[in-house]
Structure formats: structure tokens, C-alpha cells
C-alpha atoms as a PDB file:
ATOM      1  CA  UNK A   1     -50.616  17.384   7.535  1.00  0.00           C
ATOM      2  CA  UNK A   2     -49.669  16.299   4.096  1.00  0.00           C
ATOM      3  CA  UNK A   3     -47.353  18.749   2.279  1.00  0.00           C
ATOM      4  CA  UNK A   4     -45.832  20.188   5.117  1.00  0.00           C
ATOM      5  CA  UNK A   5     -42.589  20.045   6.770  1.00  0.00           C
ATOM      6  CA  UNK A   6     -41.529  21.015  10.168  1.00  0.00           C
ATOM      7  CA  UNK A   7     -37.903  22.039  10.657  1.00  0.00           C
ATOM      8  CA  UNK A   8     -36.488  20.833  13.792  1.00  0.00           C
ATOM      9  CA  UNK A   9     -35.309  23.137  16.141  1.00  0.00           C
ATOM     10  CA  UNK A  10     -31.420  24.278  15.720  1.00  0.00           C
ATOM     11  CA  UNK A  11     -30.716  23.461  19.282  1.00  0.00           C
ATOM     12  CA  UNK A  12     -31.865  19.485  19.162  1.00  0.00           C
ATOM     13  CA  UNK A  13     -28.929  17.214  18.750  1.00  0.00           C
ATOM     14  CA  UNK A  14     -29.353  14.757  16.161  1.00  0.00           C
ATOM     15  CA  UNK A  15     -28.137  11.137  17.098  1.00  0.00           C
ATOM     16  CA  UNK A  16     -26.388   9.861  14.521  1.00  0.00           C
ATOM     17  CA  UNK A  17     -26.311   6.116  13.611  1.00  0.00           C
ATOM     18  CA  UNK A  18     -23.189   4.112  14.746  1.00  0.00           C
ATOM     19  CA  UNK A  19     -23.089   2.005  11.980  1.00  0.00           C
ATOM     20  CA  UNK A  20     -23.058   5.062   9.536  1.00  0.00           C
ATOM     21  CA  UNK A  21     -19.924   6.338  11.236  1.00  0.00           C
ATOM     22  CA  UNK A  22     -18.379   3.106  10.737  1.00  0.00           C
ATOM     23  CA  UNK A  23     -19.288   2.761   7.012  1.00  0.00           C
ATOM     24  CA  UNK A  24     -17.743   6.153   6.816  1.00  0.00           C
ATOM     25  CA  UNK A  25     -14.440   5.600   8.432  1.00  0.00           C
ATOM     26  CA  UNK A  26     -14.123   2.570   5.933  1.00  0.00           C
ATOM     27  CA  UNK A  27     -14.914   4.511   2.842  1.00  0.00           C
ATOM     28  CA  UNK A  28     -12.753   6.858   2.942  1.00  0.00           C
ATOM     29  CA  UNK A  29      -9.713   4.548   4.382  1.00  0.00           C
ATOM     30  CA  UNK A  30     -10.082   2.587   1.435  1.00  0.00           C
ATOM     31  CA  UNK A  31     -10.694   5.224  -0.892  1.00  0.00           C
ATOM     32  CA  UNK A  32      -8.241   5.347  -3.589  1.00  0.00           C
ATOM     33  CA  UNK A  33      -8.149   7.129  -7.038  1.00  0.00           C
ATOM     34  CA  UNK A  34     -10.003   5.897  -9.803  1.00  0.00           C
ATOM     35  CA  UNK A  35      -7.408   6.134 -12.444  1.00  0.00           C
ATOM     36  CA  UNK A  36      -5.411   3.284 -10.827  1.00  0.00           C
ATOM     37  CA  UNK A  37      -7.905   0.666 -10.028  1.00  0.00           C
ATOM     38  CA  UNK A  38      -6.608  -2.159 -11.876  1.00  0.00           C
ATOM     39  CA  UNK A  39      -3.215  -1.209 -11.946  1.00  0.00           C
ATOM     40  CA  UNK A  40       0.239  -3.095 -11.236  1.00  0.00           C
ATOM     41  CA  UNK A  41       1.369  -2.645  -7.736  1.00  0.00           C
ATOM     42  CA  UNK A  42       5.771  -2.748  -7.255  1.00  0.00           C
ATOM     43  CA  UNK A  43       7.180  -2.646  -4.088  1.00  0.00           C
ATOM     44  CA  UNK A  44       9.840  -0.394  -3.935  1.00  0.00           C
ATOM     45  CA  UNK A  45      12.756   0.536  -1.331  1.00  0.00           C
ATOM     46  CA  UNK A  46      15.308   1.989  -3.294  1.00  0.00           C
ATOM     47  CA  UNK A  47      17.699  -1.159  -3.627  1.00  0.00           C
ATOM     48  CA  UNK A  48      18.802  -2.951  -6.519  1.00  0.00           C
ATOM     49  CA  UNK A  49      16.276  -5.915  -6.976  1.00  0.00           C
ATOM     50  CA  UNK A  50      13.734  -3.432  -6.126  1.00  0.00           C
ATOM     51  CA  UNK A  51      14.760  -0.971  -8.832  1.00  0.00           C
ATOM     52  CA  UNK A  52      14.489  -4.153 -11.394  1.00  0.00           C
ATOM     53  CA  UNK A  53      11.005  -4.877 -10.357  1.00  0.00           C
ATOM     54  CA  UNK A  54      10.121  -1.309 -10.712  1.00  0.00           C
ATOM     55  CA  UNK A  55      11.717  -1.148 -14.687  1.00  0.00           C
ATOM     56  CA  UNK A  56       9.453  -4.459 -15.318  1.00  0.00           C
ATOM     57  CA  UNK A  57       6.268  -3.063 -13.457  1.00  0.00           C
ATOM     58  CA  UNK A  58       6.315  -0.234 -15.358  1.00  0.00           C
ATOM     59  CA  UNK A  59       6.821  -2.226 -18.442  1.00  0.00           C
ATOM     60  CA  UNK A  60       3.813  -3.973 -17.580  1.00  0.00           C
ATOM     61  CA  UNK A  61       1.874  -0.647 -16.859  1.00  0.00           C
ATOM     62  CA  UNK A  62       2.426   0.535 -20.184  1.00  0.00           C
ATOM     63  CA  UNK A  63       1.479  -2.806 -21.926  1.00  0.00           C
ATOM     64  CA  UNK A  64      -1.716  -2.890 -20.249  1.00  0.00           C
ATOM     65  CA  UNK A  65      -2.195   0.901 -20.209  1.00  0.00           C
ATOM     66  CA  UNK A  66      -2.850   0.942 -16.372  1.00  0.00           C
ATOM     67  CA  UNK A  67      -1.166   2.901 -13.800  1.00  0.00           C
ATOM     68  CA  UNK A  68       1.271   2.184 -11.541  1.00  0.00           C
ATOM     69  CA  UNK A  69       1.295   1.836  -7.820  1.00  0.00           C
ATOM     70  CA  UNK A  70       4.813   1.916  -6.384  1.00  0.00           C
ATOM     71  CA  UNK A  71       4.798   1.169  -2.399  1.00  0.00           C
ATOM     72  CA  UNK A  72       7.037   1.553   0.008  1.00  0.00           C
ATOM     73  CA  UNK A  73       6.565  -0.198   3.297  1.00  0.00           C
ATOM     74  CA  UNK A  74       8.294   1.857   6.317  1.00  0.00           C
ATOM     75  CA  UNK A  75      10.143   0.715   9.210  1.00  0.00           C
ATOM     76  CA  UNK A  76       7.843  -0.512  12.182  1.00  0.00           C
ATOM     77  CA  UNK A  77       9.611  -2.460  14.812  1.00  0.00           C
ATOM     78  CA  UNK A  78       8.029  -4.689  17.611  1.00  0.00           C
ATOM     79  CA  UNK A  79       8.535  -3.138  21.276  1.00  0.00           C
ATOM     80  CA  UNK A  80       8.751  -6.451  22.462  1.00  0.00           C
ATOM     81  CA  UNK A  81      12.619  -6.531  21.071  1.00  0.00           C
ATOM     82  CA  UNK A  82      13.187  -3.945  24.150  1.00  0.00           C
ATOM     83  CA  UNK A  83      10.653  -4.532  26.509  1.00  0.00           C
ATOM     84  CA  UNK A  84      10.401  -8.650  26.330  1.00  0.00           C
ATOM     85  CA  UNK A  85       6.350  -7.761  26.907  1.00  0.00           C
ATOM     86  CA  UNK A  86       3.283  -9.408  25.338  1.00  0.00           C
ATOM     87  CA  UNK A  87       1.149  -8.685  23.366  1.00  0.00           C
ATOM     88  CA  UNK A  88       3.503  -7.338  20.514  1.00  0.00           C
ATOM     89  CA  UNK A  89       2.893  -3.535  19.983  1.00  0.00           C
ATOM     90  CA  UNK A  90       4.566  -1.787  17.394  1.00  0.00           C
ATOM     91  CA  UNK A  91       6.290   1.959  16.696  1.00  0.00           C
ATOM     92  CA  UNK A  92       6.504   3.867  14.244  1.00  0.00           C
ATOM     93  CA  UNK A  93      10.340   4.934  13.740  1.00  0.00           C
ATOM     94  CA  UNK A  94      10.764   7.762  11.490  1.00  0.00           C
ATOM     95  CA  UNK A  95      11.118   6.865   8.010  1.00  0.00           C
ATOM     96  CA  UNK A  96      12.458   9.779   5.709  1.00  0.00           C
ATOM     97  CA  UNK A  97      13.252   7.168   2.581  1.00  0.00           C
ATOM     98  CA  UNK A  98       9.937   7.591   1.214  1.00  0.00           C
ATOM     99  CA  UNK A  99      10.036  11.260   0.792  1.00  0.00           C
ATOM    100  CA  UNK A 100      13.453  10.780  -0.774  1.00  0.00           C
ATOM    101  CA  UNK A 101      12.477   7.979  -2.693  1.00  0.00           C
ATOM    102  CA  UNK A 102       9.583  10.181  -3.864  1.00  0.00           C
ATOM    103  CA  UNK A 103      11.747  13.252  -4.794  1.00  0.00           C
ATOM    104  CA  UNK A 104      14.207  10.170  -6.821  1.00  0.00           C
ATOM    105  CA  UNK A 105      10.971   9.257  -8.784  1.00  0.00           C
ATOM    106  CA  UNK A 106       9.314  12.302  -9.451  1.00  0.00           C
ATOM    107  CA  UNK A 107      12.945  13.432 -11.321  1.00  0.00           C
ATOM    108  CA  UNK A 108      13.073  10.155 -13.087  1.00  0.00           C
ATOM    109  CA  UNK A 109      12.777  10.084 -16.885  1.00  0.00           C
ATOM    110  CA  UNK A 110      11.801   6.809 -17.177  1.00  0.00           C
ATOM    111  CA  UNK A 111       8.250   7.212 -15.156  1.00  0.00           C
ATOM    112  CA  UNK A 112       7.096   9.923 -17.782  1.00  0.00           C
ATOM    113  CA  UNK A 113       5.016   7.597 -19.980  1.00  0.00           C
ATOM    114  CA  UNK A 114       3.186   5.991 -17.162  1.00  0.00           C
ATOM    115  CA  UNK A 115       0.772   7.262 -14.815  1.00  0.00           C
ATOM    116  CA  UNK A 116       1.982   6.504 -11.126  1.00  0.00           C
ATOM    117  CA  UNK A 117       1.680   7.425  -7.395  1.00  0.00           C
ATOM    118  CA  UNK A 118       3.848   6.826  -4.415  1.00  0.00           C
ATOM    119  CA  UNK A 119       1.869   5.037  -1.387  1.00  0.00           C
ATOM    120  CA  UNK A 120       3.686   4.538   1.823  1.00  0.00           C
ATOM    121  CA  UNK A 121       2.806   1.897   4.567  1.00  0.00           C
ATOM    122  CA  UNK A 122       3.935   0.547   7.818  1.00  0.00           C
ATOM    123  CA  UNK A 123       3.877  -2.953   9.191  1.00  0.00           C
ATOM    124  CA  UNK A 124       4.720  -6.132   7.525  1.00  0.00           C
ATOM    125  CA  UNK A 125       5.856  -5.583   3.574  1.00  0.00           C
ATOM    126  CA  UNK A 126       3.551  -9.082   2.804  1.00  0.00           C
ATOM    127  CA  UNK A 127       1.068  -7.828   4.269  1.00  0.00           C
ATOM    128  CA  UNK A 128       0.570  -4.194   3.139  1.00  0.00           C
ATOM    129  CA  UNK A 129       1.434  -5.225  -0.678  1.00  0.00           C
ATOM    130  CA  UNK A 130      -1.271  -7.320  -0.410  1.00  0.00           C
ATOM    131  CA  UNK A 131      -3.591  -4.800   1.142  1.00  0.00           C
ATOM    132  CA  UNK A 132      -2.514  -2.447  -1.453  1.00  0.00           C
ATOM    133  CA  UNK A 133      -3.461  -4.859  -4.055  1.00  0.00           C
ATOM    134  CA  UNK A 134      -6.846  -5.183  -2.592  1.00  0.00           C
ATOM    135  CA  UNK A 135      -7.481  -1.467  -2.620  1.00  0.00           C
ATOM    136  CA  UNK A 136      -6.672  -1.022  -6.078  1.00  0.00           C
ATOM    137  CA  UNK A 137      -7.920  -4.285  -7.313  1.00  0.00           C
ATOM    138  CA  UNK A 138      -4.496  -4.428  -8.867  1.00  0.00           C
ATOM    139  CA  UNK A 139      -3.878  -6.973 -11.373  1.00  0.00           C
ATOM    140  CA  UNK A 140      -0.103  -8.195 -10.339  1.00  0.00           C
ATOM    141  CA  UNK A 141       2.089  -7.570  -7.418  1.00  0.00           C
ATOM    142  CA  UNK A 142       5.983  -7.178  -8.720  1.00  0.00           C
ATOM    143  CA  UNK A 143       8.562  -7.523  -6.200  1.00  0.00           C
ATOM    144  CA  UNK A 144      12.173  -7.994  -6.231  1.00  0.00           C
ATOM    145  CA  UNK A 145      14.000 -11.367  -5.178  1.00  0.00           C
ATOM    146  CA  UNK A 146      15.532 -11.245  -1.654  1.00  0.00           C
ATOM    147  CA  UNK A 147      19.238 -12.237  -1.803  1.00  0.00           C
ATOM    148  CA  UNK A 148      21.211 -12.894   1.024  1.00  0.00           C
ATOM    149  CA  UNK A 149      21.146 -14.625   4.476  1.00  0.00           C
ATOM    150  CA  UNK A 150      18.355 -12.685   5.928  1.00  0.00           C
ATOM    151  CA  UNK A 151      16.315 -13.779   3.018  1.00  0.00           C
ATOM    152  CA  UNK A 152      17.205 -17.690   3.466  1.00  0.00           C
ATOM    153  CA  UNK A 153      16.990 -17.425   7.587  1.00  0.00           C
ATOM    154  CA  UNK A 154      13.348 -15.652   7.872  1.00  0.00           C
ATOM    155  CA  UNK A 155      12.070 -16.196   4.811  1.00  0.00           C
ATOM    156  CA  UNK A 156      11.836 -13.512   1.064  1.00  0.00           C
ATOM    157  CA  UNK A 157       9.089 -11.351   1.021  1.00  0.00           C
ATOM    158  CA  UNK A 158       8.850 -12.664  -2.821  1.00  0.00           C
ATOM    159  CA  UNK A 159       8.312 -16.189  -1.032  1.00  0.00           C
ATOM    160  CA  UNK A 160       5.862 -15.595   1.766  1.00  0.00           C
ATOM    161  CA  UNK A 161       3.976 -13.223  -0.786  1.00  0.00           C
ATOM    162  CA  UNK A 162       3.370 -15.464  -3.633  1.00  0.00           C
ATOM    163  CA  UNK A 163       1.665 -18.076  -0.764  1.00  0.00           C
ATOM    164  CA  UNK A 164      -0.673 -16.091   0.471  1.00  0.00           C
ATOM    165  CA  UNK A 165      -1.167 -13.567  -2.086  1.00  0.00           C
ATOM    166  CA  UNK A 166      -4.863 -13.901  -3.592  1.00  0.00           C
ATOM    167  CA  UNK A 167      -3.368 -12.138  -6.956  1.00  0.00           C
ATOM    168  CA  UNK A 168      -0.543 -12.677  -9.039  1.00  0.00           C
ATOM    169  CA  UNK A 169       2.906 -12.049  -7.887  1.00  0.00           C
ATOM    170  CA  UNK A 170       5.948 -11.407 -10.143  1.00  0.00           C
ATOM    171  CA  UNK A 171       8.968 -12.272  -8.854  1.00  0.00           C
ATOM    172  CA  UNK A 172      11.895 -10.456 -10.494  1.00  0.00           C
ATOM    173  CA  UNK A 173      15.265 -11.875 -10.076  1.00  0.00           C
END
């Protein structure tokens, strides 16, 4: 019958589409606000290169008149250290530096002019700054330079970042 609609009954079950759920789950993990799409993403961990980076990214922020994204990546160490297992599996270790790296930033004076949020990660810092990026559709990545002899033995994130990075990096010394 044209016109008409027949409810369905309130105790059939809908089925709902797999693939729906999925698209779901993958909107909202990449949802992000608005206001900082196209911004300049800085990671940050408190030291001093990092702190540097963070002065020129927010330079850059108000040149453009974008927001800032400021990340910090958490700890996350392999079990296989311990265990001498495979596959590597990872855990979480409590990481309290980003809420006090949050409380440092929302006191600072120098952040006023600039829109910015505080993202925290965990994993590998190349990796999440990158994913970051992607999420925003930042414009640059700004990152401090890694001095010492951890940074010449494995590697600077600044280093392994600008190689596989698929935006521009800034590399503040």
C-alpha cells in the first residue's frame, strides 16, 4: 500500500551492518576539532630542544594563523626486554608528564596568542607525530634535535622523521 508505513515491532532486533560499525569506530578515532585542521604539530616532552621547537612552532602558528598541536608521546616499552618472547607486545607504563606538562602550558604566558591543545600518544614518537599530522592535515611537524649518544647509537627522532615523514619536518637545533 502506497503511503503507508508499518512500524516494526519493538521486540525485533535489528541487525546492524558490520561495515557500518567499522566506519563508525574510524570516524570518531580520527575525529579531531575543526579549528586545528591545518595546523603545526610540535612534539613536546618538556626538555630543552623540545621547549625550542615549541617557541618556533608557535611562531609559525601565529604567522600562519593556525593552531597549534603540541604532542607528547608516552612511555610504552616492549615486554620482550623482560620476557625474551615474540611477537613484541607492548605496556603501557604510567605516564604522569603529560598532565604536568599540561598544567606547565596551560600557566604559560607565551601560549596566550595562539590557539592550542595538548594530545598525548603512546608507541613510537616517529610514528605517532606522523599520525598526528595525518589527523590534522597539519602543515609542518617541528621537533627538537636529539643530542647525545642515544641519539647517534639508535638513531634522532628528527632523523628517522624527516625520512619517512609525508609532510614537512622542522628540525630545530
Amino acid at each position: 500500500m502506497a503511503g503507508h508505513e508499518f512500524p516494526e515491532p519493538a521486540d525485533r532486533k535489528q541487525v546492524a551492518d558490520p561495515t557500518s560499525d567499522l566506519q563508525a569506530a574510524e570516524e570518531t578515532r580520527h575525529s579531531c576539532d575543526p579549528a586545528f585542521r591545518h595546523g603545526v604539530v610540535v612534539g613536546f616532552d618538556g626538555s630543552t630542544s623540545s621547549e625550542r621547537a615549541l617557541a618556533y612552532a608557535i611562531g609559525m602558528a601565529k604567522r600562519s594563523g593556525s593552531g597549534l598541536i603540541i604532542v607528547h608521546v608516552a612511555n610504552r616499552l616492549p615486554t620482550t626486554v623482560w620476557a625474551g618472547c615474540e611477537p613484541p607486545v607492548f605496556v603501557d607504563v604510567p605516564d604522569h608528564r603529560t598532565e604536568v606538562l599540561g598544567l606547565e602550558l596551560a600557566c604559560a604566558d607565551y601560549l596566550a596568542e595562539v590557539p592550542w591543545i595538548l594530545v598525548e600518544r603512546g608507541g613510537d614518537i616517529c610514528h605517532e607525530l606522523e599520525e598526528v599530522g595525518r589527523e590534522y592535515s597539519a602543515d609542518a611537524i617541528v621537533v627538537g634535535s636529539t643530542h647525545g649518544i642515544v641519539g647517534r647509537l639508535f638513531g634522532s627522532v628528527a632523523g628517522r622523521l624527516a625520512k619517512r615523514a609525508q609532510r614537512p619536518v622542522v628540525v630545530i637545533p
